[in-house]
Protein backbone atom coordinates (compact mmCIF):
# COMPACT_ATOMS: atom_id res chain seq x y z
CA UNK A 1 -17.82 -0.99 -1.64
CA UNK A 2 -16.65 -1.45 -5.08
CA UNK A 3 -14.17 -4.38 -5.78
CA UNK A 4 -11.42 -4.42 -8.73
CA UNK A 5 -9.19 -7.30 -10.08
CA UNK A 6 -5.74 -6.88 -8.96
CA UNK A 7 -4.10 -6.03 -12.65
CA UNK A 8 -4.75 -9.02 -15.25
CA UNK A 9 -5.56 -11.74 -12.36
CA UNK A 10 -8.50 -13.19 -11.35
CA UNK A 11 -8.35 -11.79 -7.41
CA UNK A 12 -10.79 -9.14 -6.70
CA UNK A 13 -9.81 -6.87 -3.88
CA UNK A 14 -11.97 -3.79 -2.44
CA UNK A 15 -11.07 -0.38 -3.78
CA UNK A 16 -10.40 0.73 -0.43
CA UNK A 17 -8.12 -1.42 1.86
CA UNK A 18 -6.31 -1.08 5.00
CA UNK A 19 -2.02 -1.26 5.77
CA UNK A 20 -0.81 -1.41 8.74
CA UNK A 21 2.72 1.19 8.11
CA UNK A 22 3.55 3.00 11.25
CA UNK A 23 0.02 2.47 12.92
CA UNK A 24 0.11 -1.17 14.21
CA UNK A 25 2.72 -1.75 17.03
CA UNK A 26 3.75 1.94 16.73
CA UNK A 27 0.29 3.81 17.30
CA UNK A 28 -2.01 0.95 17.70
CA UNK A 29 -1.66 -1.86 20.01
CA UNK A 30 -4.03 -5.32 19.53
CA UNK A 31 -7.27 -4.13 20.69
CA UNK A 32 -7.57 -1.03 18.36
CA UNK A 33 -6.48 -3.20 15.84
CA UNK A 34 -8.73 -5.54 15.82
CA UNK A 35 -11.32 -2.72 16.34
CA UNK A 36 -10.23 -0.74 13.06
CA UNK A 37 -10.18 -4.51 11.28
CA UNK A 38 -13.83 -5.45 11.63
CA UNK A 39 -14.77 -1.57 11.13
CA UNK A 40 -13.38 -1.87 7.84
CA UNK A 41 -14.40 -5.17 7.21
CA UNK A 42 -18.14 -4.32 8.13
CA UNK A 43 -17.57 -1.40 5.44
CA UNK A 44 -16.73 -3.95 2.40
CA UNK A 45 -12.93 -4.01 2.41
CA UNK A 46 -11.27 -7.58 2.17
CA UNK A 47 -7.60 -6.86 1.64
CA UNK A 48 -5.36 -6.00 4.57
CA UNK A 49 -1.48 -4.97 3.93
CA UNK A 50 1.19 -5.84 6.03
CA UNK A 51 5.07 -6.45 5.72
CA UNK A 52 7.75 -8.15 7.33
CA UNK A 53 9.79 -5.20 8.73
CA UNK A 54 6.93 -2.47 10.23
CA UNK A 55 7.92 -2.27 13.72
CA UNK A 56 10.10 -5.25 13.41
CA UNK A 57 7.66 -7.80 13.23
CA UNK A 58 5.26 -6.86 15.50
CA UNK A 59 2.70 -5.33 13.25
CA UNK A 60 2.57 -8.86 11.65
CA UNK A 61 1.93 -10.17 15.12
CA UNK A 62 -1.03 -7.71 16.12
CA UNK A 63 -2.76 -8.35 12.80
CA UNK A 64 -2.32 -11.98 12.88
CA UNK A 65 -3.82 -12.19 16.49
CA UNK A 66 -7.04 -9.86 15.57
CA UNK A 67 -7.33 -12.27 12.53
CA UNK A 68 -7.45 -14.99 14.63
CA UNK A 69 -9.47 -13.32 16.96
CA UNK A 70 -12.39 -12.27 14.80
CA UNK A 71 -12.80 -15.60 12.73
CA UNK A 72 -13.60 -14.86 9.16
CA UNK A 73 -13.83 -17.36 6.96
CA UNK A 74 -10.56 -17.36 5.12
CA UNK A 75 -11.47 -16.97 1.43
CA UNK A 76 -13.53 -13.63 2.67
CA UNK A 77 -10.35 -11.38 2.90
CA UNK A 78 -6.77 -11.06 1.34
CA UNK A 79 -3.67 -10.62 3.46
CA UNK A 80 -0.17 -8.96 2.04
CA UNK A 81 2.95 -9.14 3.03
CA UNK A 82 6.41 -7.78 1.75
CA UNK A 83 10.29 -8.67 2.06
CA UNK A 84 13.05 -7.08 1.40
CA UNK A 85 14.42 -4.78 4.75
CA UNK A 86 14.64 -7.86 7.22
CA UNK A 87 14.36 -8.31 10.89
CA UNK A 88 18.05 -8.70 11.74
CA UNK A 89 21.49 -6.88 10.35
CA UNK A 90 23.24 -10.47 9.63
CA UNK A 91 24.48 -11.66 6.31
CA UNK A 92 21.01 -13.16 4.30
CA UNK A 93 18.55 -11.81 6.87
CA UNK A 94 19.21 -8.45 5.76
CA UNK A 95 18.52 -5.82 2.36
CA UNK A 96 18.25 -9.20 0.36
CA UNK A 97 16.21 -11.10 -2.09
CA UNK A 98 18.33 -13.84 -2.03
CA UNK A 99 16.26 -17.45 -1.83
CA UNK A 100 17.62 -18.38 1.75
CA UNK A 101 16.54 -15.26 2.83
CA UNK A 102 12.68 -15.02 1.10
CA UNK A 103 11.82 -18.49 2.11
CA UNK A 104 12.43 -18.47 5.26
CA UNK A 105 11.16 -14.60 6.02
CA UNK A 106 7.92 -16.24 4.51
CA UNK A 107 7.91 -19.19 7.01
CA UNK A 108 8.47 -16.14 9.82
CA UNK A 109 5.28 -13.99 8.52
CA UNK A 110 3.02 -16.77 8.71
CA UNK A 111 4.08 -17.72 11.85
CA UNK A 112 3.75 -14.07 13.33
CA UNK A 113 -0.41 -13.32 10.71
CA UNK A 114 -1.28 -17.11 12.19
CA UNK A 115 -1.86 -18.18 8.70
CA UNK A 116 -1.32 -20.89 5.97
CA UNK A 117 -0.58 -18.81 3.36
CA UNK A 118 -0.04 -15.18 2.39
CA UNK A 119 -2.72 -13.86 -0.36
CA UNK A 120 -0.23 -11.41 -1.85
CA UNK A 121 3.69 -11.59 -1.52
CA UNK A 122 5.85 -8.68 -2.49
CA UNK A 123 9.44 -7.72 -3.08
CA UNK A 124 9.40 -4.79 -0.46
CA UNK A 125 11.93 -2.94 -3.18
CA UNK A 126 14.69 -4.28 -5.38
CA UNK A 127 17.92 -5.80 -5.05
CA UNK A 128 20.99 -5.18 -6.97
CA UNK A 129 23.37 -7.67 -5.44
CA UNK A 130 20.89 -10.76 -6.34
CA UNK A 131 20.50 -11.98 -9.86
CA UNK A 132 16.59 -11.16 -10.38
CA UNK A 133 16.32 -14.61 -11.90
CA UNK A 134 16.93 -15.89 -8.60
CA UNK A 135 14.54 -14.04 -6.90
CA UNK A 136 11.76 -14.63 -9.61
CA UNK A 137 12.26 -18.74 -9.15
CA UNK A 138 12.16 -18.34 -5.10
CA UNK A 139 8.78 -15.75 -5.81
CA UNK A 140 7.31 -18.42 -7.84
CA UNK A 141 8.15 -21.44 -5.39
CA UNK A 142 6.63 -19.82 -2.81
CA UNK A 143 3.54 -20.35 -4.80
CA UNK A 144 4.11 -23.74 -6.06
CA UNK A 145 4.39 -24.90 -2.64
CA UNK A 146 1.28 -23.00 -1.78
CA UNK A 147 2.27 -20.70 1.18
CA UNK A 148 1.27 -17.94 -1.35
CA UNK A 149 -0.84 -17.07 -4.12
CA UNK A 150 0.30 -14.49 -6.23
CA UNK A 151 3.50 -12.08 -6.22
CA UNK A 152 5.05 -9.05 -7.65
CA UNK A 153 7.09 -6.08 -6.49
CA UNK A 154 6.94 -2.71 -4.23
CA UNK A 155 8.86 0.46 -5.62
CA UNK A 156 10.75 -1.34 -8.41
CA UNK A 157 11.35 0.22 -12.05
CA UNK A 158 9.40 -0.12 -14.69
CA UNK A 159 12.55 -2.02 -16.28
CA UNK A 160 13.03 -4.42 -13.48
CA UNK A 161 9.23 -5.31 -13.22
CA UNK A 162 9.46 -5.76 -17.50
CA UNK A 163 12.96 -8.01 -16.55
CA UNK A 164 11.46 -10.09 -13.64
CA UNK A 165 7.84 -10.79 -15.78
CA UNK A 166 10.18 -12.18 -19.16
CA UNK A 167 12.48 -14.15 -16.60
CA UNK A 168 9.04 -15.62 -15.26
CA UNK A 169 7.93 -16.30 -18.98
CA UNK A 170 10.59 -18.39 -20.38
CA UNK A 171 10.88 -20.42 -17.85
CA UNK A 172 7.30 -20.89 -17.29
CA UNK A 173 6.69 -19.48 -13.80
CA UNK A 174 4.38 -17.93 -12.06
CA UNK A 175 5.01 -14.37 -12.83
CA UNK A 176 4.59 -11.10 -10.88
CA UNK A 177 1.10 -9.70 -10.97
CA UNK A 178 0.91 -6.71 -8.94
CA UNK A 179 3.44 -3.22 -8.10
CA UNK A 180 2.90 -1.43 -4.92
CA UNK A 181 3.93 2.22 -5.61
CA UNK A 182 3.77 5.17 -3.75
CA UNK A 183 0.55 7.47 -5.31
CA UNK A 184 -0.94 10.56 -4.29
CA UNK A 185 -1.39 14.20 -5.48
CA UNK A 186 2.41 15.16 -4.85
CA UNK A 187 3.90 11.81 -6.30
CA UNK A 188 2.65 10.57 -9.43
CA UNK A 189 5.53 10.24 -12.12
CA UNK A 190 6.42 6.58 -11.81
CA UNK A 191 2.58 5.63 -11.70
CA UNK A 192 1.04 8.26 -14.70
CA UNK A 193 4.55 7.99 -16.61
CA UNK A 194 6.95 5.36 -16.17
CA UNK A 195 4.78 1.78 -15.29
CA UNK A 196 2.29 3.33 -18.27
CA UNK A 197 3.34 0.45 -20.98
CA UNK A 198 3.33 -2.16 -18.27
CA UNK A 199 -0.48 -1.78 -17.77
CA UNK A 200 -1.33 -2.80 -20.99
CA UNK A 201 1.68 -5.08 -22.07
CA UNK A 202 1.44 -7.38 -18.58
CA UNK A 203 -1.34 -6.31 -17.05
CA UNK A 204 0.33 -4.66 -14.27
CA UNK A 205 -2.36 -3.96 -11.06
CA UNK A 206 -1.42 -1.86 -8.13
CA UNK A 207 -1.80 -1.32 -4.73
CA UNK A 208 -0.75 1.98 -4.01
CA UNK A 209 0.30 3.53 -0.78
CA UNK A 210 0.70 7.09 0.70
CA UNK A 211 -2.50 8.77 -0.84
CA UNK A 212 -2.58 11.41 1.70
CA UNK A 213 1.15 11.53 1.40
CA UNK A 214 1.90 10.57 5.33
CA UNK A 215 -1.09 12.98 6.35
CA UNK A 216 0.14 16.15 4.39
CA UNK A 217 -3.28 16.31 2.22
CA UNK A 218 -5.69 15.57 5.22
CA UNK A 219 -3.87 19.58 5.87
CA UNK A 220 -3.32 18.76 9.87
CA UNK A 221 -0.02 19.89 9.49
CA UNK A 222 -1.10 23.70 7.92
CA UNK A 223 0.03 24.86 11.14
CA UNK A 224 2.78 22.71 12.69
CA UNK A 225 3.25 19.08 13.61
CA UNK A 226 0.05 18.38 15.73
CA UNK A 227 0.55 15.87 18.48
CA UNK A 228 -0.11 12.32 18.41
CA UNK A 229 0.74 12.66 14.52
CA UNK A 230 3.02 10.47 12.98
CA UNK A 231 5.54 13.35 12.17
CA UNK A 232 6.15 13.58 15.95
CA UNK A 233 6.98 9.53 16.50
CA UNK A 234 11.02 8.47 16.92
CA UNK A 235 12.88 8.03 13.71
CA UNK A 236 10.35 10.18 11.60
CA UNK A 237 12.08 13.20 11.69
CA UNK A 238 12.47 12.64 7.86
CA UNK A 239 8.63 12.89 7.95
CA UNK A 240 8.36 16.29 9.80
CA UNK A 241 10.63 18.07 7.23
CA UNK A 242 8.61 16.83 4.19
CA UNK A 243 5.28 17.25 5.79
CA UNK A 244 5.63 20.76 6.80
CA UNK A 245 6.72 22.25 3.48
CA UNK A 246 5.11 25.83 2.88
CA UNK A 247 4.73 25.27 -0.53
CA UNK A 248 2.49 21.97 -0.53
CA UNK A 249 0.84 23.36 2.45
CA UNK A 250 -0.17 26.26 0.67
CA UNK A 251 -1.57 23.84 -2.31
CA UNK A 252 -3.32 21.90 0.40
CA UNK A 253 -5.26 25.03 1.89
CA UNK A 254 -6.32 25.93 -2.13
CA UNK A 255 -7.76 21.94 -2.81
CA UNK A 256 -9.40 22.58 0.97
CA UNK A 257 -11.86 25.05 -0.45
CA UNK A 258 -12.41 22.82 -3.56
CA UNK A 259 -13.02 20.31 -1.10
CA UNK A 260 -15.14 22.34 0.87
CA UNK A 261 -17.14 23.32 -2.09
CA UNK A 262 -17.83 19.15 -2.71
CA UNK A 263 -18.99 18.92 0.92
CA UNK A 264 -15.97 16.68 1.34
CA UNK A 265 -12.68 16.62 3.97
CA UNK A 266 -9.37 17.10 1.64
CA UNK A 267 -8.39 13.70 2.74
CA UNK A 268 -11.07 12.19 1.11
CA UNK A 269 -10.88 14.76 -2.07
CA UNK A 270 -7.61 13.00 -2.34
CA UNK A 271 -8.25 9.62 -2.10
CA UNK A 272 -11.35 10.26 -4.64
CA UNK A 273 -8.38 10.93 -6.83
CA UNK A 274 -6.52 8.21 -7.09
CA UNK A 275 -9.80 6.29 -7.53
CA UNK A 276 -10.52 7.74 -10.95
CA UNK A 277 -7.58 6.42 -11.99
CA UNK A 278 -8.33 2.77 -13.92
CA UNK A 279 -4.69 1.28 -13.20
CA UNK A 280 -5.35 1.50 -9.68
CA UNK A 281 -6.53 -1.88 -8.13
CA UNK A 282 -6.83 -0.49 -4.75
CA UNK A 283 -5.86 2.53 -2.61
CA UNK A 284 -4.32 1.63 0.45
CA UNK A 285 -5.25 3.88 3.62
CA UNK A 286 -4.03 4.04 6.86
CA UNK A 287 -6.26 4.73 10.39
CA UNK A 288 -4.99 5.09 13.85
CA UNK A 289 -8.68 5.57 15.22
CA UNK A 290 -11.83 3.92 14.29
CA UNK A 291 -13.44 7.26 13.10
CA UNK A 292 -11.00 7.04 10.56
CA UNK A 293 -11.89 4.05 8.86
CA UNK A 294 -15.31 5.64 8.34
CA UNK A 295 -14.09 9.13 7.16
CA UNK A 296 -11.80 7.27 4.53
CA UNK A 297 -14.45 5.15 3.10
CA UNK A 298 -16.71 7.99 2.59
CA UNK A 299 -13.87 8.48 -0.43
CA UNK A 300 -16.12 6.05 -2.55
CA UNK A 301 -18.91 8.37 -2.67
CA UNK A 302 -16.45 11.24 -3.56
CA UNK A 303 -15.22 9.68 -6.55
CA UNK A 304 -18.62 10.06 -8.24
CA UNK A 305 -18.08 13.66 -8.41
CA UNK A 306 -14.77 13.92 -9.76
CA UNK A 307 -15.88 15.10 -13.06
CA UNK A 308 -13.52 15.77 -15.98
CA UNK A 309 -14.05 19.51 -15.28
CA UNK A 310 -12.86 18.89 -10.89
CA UNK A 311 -10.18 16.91 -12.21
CA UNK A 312 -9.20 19.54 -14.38
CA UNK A 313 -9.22 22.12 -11.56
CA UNK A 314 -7.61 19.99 -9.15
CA UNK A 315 -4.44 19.77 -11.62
CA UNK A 316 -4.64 23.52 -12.04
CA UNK A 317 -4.44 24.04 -8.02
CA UNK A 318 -1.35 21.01 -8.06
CA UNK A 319 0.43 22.99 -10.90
CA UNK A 320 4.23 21.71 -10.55
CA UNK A 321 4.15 20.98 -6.58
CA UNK A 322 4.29 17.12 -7.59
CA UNK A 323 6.84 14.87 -9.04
């Protein structure tokens, strides 16, 4: 396993790391948890992503219990989580960054991971009825008081990162470090186009999520929604529509024989993509089996033959199915 810094910081984190999205308390329960955990673990990966609202709380709960469970020393892996959606529809518990609402959601989280302190802390996405200087003071208390050690943002403009990092500045605060984007073949503006100055200007790192774009580039769904996919759970119906589209499909079936050609699943093609890419701190991948967690890692060897010239074809094959 290869390990990056996370942006301008210090932190290293594992190129490859695990979330938790959908799987844990949705297609995972404790046990297979804590077995995918230690799989990756035993593969080099030390940071595991999490948030306060995937399945309401209860994928905090899982994680935190196969922590627990397993015993690693604490300063051998890094633990995210993220705030923004809430738990409960009630006035500041609820689509806020407001500081009543982040520092208690953080006392919540560590309550349900079983920890002292959150490695990461993100602002699940931005909010426009908070004054971002308030929610830049509460992100930097959080690690004054030392219930977290560094912050920054998930799916928030290249302005409002640029805003919340000069707030941070002038008043001498801890600033944000770290953007958690979605990345993968099919969505790549905001990452490649839009957070380019903030890489070099504040040493932006990210965390990306989605590199197989829900499943659509592992090609499972070439031929329908599969069952036991995510596509197929309650309240993904969103999912199924973008999942299924002919036209990526079709682009999936052409970077299959590329694949194919590398001895290499188009999953792991994919993820070998967003590896080449120097920004990226760390890819974050998903696994509702064990198997998985091995298939995914395999990614690092894959990235060693993305030559200029596969890279090259690759974006020939994409044309303009991304955006």
């Amino acid at each position: 396993m290869n390990y990056r810094r996370l942006g301008r910081s210090g932190l290293q984190v594992s190129e490859l790391s695990i979330g938790s999205w959908v799987t844990y308390g949705n297609q995972v329960d404790h046990r297979a948890a804590r077995e995918s955990l230690a799989a990756a673990h035993d593969a080099g990966v030390n940071f595991f992503d999490n948030a306060e609202v995937y399945a309401g709380g209860k994928s905090e709960e899982i994680m935190g219990h196969a922590l627990k469970e397993l015993a690693w020393p604490r300063v051998s892996y890094v633990v995210s989580t993220k705030f923004f959606w809430g738990l409960t529809q009630a006035p500041n518990q609820y689509h806020t960054l407001n500081r009543k609402y982040l520092l208690n959601a953080l006392d919540g989280s560590l309550k349900r991971l079983q920890l002292d302190y959150v490695d990461l802390v993100f602002c699940h996405r931005p909010d426009p009825n908070t004054p971002v200087e308030e929610t830049v003071w509460a992100m930097s208390d959080m690690i004054t008081r030392g219930k977290a050690l560094y912050w920054g943002t998930s799916e928030w403009s290249a302005d409002e990162i640029r805003a919340a990092y000069e707030i941070a500045e002038r008043h001498h605060l801890h600033k944000p470090v770290m953007e958690q984007p979605q990345y993968n073949l099919f969505h790549r503006n905001r990452v490649e186009q839009e957070y380019k100055r903030l890489y070099e200007d504040i040493g932006l790192g990210l965390t990306t999520w989605s590199p197989l774009a829900s499943g659509l580039l592992t090609g499972k769904y070439r031929d329908g929604v599969p069952a036991g996919s995510r596509a197929q759970l309650q309240g993904y119906d969103w999912l199924r529509k973008e999942v299924t589209d002919p036209a990526r499909n079709d682009v999936v079936g052409k970077l299959g024989a590329l694949a194919d050609e590398l001895g290499c699943t188009i999953g792991q093609l994919a993820i070998a993509w967003i590896l080449k890419n120097p920004n990226v701190s760390t890819v974050i991948t998903g696994a509702s089996r064990v198997e998985q967690i091995g298939e995914n890692m395999k990614s690092a060897d894959v990235a060693a033959q993305i030559t200029p010239e596969i890279k090259e074809r690759i974006e020939e094959l994409i044309g303009d199915a991304h955006e």
